[in-house]
C-alpha atoms as a PDB file:
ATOM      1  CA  UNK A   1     -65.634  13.318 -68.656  1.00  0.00           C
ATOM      2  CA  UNK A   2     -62.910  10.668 -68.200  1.00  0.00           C
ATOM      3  CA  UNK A   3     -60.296  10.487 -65.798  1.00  0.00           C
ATOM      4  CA  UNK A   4     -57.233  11.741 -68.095  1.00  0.00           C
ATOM      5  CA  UNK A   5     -55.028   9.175 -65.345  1.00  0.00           C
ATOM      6  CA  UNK A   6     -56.984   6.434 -66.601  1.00  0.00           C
ATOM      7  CA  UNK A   7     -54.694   4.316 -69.715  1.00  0.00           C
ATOM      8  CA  UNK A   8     -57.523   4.099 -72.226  1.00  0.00           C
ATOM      9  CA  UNK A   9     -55.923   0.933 -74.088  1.00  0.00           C
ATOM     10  CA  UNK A  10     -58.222   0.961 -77.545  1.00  0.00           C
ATOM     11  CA  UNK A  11     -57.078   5.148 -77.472  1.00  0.00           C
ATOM     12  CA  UNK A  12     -53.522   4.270 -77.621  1.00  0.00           C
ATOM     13  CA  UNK A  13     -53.650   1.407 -79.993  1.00  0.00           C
ATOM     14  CA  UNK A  14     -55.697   3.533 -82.563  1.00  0.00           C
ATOM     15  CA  UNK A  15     -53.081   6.719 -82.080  1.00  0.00           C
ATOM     16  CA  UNK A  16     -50.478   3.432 -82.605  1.00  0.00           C
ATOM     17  CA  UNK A  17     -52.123   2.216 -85.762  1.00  0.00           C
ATOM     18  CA  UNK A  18     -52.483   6.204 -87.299  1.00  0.00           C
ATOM     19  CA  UNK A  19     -48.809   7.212 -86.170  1.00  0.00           C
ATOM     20  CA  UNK A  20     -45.854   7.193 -89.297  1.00  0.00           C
ATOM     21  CA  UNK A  21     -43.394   4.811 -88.330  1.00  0.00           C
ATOM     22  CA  UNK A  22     -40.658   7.023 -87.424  1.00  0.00           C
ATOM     23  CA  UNK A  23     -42.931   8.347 -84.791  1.00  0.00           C
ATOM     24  CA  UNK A  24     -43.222   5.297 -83.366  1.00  0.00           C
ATOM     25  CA  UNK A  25     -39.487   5.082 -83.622  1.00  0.00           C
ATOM     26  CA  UNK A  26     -38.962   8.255 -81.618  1.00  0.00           C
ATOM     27  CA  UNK A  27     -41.244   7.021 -79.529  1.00  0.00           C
ATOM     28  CA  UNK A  28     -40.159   3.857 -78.584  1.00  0.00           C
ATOM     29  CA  UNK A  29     -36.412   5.309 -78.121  1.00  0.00           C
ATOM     30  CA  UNK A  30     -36.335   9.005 -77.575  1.00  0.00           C
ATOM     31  CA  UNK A  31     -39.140   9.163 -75.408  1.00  0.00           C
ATOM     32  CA  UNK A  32     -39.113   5.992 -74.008  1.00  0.00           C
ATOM     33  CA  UNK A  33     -38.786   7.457 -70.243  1.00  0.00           C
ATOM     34  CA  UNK A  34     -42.114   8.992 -70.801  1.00  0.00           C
ATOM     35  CA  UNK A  35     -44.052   5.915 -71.963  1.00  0.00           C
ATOM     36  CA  UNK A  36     -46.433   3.758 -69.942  1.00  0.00           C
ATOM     37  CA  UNK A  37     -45.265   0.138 -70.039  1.00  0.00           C
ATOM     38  CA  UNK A  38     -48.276  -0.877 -72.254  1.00  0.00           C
ATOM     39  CA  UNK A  39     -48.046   1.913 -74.472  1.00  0.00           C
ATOM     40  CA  UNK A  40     -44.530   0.587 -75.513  1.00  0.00           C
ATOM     41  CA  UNK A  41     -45.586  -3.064 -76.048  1.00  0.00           C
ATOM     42  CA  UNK A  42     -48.203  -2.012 -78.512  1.00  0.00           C
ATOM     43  CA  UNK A  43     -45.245   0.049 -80.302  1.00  0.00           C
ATOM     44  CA  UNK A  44     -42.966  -2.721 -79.958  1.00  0.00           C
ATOM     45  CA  UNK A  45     -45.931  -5.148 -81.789  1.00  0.00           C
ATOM     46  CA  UNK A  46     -47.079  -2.201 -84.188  1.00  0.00           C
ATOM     47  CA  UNK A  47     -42.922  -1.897 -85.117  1.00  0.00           C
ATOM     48  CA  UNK A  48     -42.991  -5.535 -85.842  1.00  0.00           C
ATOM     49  CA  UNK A  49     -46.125  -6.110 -87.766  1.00  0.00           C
ATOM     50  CA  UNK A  50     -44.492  -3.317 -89.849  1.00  0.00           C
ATOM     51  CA  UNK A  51     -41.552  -5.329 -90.220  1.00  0.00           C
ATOM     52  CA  UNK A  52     -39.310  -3.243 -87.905  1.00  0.00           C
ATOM     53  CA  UNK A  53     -37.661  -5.520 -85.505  1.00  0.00           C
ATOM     54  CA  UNK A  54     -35.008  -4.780 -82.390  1.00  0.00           C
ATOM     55  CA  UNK A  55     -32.187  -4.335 -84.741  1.00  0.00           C
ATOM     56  CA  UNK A  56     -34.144  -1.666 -86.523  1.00  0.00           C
ATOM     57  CA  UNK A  57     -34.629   0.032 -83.504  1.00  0.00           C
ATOM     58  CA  UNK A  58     -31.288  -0.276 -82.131  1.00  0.00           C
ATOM     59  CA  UNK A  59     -30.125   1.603 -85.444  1.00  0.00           C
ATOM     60  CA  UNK A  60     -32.716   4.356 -84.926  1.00  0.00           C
ATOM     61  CA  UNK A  61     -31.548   4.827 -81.605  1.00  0.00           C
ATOM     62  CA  UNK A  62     -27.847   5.297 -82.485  1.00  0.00           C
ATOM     63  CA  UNK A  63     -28.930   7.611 -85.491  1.00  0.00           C
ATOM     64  CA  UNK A  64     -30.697  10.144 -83.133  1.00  0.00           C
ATOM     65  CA  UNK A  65     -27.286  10.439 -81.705  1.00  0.00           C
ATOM     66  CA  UNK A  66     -26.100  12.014 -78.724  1.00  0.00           C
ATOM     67  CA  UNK A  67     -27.122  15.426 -79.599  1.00  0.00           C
ATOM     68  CA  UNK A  68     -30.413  14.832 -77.771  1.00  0.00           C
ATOM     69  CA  UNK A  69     -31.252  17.025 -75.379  1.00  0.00           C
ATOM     70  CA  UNK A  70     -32.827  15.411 -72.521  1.00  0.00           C
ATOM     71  CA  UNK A  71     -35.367  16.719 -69.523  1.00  0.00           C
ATOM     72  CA  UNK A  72     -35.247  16.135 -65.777  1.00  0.00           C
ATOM     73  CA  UNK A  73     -37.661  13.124 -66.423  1.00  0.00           C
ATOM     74  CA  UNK A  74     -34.767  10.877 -68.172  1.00  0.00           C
ATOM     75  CA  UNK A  75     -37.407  11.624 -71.279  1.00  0.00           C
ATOM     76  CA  UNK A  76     -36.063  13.442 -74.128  1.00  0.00           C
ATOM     77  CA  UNK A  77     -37.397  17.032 -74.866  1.00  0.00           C
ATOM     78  CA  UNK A  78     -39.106  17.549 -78.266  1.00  0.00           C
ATOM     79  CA  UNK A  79     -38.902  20.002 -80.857  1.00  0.00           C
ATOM     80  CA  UNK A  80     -40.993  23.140 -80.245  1.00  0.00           C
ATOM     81  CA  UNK A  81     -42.329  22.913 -83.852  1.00  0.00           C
ATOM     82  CA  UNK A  82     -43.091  19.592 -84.423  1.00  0.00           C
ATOM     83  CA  UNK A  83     -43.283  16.148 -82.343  1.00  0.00           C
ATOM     84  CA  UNK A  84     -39.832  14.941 -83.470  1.00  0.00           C
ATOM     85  CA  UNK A  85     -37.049  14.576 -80.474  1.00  0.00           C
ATOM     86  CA  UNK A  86     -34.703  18.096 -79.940  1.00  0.00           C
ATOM     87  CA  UNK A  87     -31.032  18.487 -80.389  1.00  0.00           C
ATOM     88  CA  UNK A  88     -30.920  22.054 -79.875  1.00  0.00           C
ATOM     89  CA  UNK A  89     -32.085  24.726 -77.569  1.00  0.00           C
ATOM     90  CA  UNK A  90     -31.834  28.573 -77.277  1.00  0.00           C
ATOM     91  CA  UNK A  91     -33.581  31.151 -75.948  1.00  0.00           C
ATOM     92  CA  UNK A  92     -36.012  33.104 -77.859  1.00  0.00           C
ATOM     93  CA  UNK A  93     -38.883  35.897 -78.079  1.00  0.00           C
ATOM     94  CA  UNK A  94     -42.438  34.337 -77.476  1.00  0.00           C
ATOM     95  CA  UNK A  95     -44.092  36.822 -80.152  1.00  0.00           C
ATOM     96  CA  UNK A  96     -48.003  37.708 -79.457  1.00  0.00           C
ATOM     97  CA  UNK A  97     -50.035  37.565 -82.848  1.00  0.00           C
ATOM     98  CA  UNK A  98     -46.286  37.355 -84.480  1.00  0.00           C
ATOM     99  CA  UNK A  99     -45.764  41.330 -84.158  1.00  0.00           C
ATOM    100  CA  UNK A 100     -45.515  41.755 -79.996  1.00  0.00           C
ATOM    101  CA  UNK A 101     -42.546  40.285 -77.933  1.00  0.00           C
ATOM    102  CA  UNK A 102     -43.852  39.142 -74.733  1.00  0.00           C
ATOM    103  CA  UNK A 103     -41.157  37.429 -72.949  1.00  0.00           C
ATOM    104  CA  UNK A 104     -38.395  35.217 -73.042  1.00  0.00           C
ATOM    105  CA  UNK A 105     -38.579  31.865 -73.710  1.00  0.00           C
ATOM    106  CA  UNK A 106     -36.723  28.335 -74.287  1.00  0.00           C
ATOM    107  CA  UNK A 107     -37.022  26.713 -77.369  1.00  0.00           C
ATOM    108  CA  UNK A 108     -35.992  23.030 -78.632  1.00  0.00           C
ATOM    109  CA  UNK A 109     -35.075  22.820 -81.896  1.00  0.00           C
ATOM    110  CA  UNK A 110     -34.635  18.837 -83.534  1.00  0.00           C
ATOM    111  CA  UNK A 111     -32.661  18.789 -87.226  1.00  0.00           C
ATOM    112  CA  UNK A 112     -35.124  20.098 -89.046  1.00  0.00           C
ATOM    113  CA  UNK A 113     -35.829  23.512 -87.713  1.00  0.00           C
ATOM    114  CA  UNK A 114     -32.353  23.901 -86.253  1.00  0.00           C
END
């Protein structure tokens, strides 16, 4: 098996070349803090052979707004349904098999499933 520490470069760039482009917004701006250097380059060049340049970007950025809730890490803390970036959080029942409360637990909600 492969070190998971390793940056597998030809990985990434696929995942790049699959991901929706407002993934690779998020990406490039929400969870920026998160990113290895390389990893954002080939966003940056994937953004741009897409025809989304730094202004783009810039107005994805100021979109997400300052709602975002941000983690420890500086990166910001995604929904706990779906990859997009949170603006919400609240504490919640983890349910077992959707019937069983098991304990408390923090979720992050983005727009969509606030």
């Amino acid at each position: 098996m492969a070190d998971p520490l390793i940056f597998d470069c030809q990985r990434v760039l696929a995942n790049v070349r699959r991901a929706e482009t407002l993934d690779l917004l998020n990406r490039v701006t929400a969870f920026r803090a998160g990113m290895e250097p390389l990893a954002l380059q080939m966003i940056e060049t994937e953004l741009r052979e897409r025809g989304i340049g730094p202004q783009e970007i810039e107005d994805h950025w100021a979109q997400l707004g300052p709602d975002l809730i941000f983690l420890e890490d500086g990166c910001a803390a995604a929904c706990s349904f779906c990859p997009r970036p949170a603006v919400a959080r609240k504490w919640s029942w983890y349910w077992i098999w959707g019937v069983v409360p098991a304990f408390p637990r923090l979720f992050y909600y983005c727009p969509s499933h606030r």
